[in-house]
C-alpha atoms as a PDB file:
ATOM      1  CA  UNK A   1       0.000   0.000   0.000  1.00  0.00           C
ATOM      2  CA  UNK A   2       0.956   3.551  -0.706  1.00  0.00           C
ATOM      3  CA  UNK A   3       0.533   6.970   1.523  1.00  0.00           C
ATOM      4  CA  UNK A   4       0.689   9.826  -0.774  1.00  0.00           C
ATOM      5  CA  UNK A   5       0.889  13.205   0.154  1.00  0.00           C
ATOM      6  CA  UNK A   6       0.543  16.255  -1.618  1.00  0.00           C
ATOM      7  CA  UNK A   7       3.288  18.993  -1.653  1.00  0.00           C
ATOM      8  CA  UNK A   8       4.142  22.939  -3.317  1.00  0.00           C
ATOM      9  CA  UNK A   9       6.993  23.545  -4.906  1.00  0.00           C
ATOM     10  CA  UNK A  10       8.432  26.273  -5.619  1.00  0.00           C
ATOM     11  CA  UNK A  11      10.943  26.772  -8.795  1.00  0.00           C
ATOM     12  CA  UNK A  12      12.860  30.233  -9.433  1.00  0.00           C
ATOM     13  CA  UNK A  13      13.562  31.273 -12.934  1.00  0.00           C
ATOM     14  CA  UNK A  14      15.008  34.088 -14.089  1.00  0.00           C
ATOM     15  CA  UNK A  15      13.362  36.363 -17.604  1.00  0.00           C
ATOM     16  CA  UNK A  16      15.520  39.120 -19.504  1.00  0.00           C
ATOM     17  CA  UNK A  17      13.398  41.881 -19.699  1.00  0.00           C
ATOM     18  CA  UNK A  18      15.451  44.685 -21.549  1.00  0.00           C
ATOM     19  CA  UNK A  19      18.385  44.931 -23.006  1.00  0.00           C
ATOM     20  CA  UNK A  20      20.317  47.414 -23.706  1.00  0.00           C
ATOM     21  CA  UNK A  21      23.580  47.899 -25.980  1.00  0.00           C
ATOM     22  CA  UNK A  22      26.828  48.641 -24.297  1.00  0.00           C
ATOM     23  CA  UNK A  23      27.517  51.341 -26.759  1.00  0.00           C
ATOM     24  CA  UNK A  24      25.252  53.270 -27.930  1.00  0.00           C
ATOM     25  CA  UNK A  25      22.396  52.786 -24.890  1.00  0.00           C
ATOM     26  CA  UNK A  26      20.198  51.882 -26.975  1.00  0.00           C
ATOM     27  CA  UNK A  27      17.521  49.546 -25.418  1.00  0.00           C
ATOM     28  CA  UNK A  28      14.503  46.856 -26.085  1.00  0.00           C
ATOM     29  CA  UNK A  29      11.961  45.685 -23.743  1.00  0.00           C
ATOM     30  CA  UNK A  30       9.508  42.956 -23.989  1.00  0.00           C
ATOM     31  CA  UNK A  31       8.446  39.395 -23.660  1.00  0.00           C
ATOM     32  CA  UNK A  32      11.169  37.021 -25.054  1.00  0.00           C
ATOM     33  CA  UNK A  33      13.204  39.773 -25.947  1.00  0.00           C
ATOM     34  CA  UNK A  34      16.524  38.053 -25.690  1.00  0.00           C
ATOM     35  CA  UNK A  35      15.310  36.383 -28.730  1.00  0.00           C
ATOM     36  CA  UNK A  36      13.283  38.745 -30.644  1.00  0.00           C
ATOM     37  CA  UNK A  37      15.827  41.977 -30.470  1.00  0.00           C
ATOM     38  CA  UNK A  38      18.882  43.051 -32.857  1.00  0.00           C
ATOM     39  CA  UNK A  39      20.743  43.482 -29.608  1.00  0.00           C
ATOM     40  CA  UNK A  40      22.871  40.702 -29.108  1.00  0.00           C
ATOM     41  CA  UNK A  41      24.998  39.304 -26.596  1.00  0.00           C
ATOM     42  CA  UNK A  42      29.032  39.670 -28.100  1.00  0.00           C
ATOM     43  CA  UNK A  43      31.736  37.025 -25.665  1.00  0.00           C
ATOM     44  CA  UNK A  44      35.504  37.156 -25.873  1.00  0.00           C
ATOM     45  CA  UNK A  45      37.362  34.499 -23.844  1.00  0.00           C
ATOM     46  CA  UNK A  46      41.111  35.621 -23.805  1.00  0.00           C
ATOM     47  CA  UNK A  47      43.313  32.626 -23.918  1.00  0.00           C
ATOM     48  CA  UNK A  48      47.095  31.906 -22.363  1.00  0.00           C
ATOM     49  CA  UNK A  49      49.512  34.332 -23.023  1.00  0.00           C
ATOM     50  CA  UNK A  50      47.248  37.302 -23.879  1.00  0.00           C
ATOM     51  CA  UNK A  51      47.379  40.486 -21.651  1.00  0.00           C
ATOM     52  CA  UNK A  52      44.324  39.415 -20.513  1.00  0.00           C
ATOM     53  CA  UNK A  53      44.708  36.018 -19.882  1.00  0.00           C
ATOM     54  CA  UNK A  54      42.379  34.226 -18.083  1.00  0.00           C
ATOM     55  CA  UNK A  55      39.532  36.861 -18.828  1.00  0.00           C
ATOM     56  CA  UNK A  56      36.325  36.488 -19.842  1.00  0.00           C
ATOM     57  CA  UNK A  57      33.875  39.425 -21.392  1.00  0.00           C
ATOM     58  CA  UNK A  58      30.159  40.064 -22.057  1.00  0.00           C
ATOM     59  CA  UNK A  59      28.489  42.658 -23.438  1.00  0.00           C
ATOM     60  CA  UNK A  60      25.860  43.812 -25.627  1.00  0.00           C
ATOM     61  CA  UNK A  61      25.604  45.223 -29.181  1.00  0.00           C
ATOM     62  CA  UNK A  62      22.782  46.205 -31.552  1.00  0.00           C
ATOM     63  CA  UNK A  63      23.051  45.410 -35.250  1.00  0.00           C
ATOM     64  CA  UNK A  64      24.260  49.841 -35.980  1.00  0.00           C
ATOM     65  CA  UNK A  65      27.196  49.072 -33.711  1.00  0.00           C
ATOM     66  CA  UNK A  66      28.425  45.895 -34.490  1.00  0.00           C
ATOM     67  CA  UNK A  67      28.294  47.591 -38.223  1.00  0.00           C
ATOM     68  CA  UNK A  68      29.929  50.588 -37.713  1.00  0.00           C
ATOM     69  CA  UNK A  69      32.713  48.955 -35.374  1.00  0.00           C
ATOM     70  CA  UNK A  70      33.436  46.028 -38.296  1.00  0.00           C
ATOM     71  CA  UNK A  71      33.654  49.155 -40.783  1.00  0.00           C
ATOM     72  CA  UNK A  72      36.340  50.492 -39.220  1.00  0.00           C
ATOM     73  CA  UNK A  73      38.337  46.910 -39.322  1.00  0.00           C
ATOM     74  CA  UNK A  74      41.482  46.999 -41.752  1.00  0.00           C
ATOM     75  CA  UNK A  75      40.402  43.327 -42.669  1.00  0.00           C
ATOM     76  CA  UNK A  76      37.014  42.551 -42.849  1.00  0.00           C
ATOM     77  CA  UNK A  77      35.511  39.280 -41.085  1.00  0.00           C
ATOM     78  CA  UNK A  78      34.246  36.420 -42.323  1.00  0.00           C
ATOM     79  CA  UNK A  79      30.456  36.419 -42.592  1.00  0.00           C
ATOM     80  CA  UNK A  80      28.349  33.382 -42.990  1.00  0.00           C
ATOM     81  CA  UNK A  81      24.227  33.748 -43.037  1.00  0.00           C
ATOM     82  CA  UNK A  82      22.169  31.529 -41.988  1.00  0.00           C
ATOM     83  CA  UNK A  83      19.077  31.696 -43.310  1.00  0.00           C
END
């Protein structure tokens, strides 16, 4: 035979609910933004040797920025679309 008992629990989650871009301030709100908004989270993980070794960096950047910084780049990158 089996006692059963009822219980409550209680589960935190976390939501983005702006974002903003690291340069130019510019921000979106909303439901689901992190996936719906040209502002997009940019990571650098510096490796051994580097001057900053053993750091880690994240920020945001709309689409503008992330344009007019590459612009300024003596060699262009790589870009691949996925579509």
């Amino acid at each position: 035979m089996r006692e059963i008992t009822k219980y409550t629990e209680t589960i935190e989650k976390t939501e983005t609910i702006s974002i903003t871009c690291n340069r130019c301030g510019k921000t979106e709100e909303g439901e689901h933004v992190e996936y719906s908004s040209d502002i997009q989270q940019q990571r650098f993980d510096f490796g051994y040797g580097s001057t900053m070794d053993g750091t880690e960096m994240k920020f945001d950047l709309c689409d503008n920025c992330v344009k007019e910084i590459i612009s300024e780049f003596i060699h262009q990158p790589e870009i691949i679309e996925h579509i």
